[in-house]
N, C-alpha and C. Protein backbone atom coordinates (compact mmCIF):
# COMPACT_ATOMS: atom_id res chain seq x y z
N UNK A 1 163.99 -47.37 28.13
CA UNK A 1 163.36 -47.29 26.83
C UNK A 1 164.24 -47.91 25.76
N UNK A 2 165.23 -47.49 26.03
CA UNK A 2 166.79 -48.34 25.04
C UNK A 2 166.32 -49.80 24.74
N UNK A 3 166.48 -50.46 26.10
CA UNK A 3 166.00 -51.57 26.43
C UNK A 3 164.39 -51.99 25.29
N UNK A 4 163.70 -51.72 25.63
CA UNK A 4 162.40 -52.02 24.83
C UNK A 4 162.53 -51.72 23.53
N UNK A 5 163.46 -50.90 23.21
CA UNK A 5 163.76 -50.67 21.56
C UNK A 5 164.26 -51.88 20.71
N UNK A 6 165.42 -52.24 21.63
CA UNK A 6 166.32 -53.23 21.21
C UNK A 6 165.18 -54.66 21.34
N UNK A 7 164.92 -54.96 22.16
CA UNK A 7 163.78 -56.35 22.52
C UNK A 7 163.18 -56.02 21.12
N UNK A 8 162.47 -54.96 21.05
CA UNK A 8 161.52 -55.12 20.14
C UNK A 8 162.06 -55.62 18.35
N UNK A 9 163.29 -54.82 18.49
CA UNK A 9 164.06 -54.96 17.15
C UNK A 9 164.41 -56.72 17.36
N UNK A 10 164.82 -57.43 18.33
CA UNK A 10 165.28 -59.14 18.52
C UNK A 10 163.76 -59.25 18.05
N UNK A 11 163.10 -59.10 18.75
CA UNK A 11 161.74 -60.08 18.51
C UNK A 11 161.18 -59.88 17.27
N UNK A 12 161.49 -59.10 16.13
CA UNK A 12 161.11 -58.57 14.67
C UNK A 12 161.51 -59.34 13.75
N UNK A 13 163.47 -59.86 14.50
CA UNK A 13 163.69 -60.41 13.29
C UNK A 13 163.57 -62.32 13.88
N UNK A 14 163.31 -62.24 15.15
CA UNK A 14 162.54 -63.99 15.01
C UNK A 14 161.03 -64.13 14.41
N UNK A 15 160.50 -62.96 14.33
CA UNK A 15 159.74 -63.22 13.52
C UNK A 15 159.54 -64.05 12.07
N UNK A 16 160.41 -63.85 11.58
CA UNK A 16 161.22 -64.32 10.50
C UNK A 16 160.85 -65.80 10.76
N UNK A 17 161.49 -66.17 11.60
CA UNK A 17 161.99 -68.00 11.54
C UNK A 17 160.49 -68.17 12.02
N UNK A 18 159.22 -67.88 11.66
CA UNK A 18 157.83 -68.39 12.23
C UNK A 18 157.58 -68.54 13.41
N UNK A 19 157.83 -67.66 14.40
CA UNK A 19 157.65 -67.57 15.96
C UNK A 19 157.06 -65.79 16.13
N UNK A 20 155.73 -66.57 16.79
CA UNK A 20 155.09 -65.68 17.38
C UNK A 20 155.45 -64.40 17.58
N UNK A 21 155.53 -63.08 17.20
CA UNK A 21 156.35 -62.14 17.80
C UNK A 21 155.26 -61.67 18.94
N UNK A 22 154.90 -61.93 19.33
CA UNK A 22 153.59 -61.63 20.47
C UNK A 22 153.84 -62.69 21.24
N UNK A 23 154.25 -63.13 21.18
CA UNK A 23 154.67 -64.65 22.27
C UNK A 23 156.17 -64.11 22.75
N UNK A 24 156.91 -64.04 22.02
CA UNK A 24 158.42 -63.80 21.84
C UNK A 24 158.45 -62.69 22.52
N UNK A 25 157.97 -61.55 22.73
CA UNK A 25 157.94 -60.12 23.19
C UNK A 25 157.50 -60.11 24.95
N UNK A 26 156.70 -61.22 24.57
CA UNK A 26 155.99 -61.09 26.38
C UNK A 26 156.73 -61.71 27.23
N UNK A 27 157.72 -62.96 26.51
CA UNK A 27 158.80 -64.05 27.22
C UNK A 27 159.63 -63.29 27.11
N UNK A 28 160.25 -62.67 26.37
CA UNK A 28 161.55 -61.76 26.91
C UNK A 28 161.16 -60.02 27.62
N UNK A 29 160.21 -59.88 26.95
CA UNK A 29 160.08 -58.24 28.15
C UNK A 29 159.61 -58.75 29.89
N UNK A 30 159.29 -60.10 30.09
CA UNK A 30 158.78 -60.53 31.39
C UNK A 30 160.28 -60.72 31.86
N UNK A 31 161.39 -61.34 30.97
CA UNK A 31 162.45 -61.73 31.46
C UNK A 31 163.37 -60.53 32.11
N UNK A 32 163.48 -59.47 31.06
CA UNK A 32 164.16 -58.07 31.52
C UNK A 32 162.80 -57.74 32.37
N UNK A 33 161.91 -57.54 32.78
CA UNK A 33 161.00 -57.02 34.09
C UNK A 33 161.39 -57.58 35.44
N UNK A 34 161.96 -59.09 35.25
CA UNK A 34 162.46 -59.72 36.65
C UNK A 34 163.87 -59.39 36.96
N UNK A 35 164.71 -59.22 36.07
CA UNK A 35 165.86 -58.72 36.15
C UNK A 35 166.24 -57.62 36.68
N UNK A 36 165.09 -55.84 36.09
CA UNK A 36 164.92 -55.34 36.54
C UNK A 36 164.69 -55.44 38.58
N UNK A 37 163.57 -55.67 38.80
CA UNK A 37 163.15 -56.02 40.29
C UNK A 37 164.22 -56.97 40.82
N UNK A 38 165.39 -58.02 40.24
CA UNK A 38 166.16 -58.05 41.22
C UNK A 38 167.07 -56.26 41.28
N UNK A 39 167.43 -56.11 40.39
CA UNK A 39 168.45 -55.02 40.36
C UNK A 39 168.07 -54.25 40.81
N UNK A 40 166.46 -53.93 41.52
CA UNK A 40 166.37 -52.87 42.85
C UNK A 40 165.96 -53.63 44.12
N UNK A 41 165.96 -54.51 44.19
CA UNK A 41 165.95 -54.97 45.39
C UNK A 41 167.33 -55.33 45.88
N UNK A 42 168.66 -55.47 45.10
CA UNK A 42 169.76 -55.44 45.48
C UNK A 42 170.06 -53.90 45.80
N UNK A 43 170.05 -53.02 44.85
CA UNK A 43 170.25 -51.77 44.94
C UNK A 43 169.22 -50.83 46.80
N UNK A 44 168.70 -51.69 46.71
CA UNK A 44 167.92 -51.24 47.90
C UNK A 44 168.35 -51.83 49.31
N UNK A 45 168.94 -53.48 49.24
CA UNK A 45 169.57 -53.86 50.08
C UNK A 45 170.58 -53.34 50.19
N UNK A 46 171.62 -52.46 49.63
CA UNK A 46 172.82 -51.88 49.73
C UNK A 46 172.40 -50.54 50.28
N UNK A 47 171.46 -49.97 49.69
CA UNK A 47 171.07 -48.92 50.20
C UNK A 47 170.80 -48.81 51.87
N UNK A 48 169.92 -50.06 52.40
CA UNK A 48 169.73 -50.23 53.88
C UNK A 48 170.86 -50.50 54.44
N UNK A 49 171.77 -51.34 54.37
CA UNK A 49 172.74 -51.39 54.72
C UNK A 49 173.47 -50.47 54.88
N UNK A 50 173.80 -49.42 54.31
CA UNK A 50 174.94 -48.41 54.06
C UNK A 50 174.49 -47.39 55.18
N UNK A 51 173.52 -47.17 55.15
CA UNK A 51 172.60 -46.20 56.24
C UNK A 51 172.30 -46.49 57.19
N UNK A 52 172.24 -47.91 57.56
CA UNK A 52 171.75 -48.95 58.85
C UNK A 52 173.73 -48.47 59.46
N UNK A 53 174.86 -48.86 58.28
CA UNK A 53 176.07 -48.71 59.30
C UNK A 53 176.69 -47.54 59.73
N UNK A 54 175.70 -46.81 59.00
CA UNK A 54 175.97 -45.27 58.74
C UNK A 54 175.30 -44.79 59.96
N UNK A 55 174.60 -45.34 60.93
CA UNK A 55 173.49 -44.93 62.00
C UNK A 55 174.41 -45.13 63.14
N UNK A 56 175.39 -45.87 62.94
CA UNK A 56 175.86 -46.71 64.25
C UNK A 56 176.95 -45.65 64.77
N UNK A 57 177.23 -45.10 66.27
CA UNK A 57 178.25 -44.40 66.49
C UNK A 57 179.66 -44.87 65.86
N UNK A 58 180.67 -43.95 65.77
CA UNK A 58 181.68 -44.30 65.23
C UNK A 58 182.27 -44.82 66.09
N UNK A 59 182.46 -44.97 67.11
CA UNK A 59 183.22 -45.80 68.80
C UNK A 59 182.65 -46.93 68.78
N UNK A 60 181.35 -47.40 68.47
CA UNK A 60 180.76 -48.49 68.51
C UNK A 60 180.79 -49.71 67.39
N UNK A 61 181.30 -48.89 66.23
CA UNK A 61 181.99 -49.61 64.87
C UNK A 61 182.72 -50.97 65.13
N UNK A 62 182.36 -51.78 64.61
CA UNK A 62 183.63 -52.73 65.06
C UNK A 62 184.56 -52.84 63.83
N UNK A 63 185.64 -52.77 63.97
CA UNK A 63 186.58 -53.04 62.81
C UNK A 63 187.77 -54.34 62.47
N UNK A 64 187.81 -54.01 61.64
CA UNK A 64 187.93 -55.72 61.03
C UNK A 64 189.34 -54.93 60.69
């Protein structure tokens, strides 16, 4: 929500310089929405991982 506060406050004051704030709002809240969805699809690949090595007997571990 932080997030959407702040966007909204950037996109208020380009309003100013004659740019769309309805244009401006949808190009940057789309931008933090993709950012978002990487940052759980990483968070989720770490997640499988951690539990995928977490499954494996401890004798069967290979160590580096």
């Amino acid at each position: 929500m932080v997030t959407i506060d702040h966007l909204t406050d950037s996109v208020r004051m380009r309003g100013y310089s004659q740019k769309d704030p309805l244009v401006e709002f949808k190009q940057d809240s789309m931008k933090v929405f993709e950012e978002l969805l990487a940052q759980i699809d990483r968070e989720v690949a770490d997640t499988i991982f951690k539990v995928s090595s977490e499954m494996i007997p401890v004798g069967m571990r290979k160590n580096k």
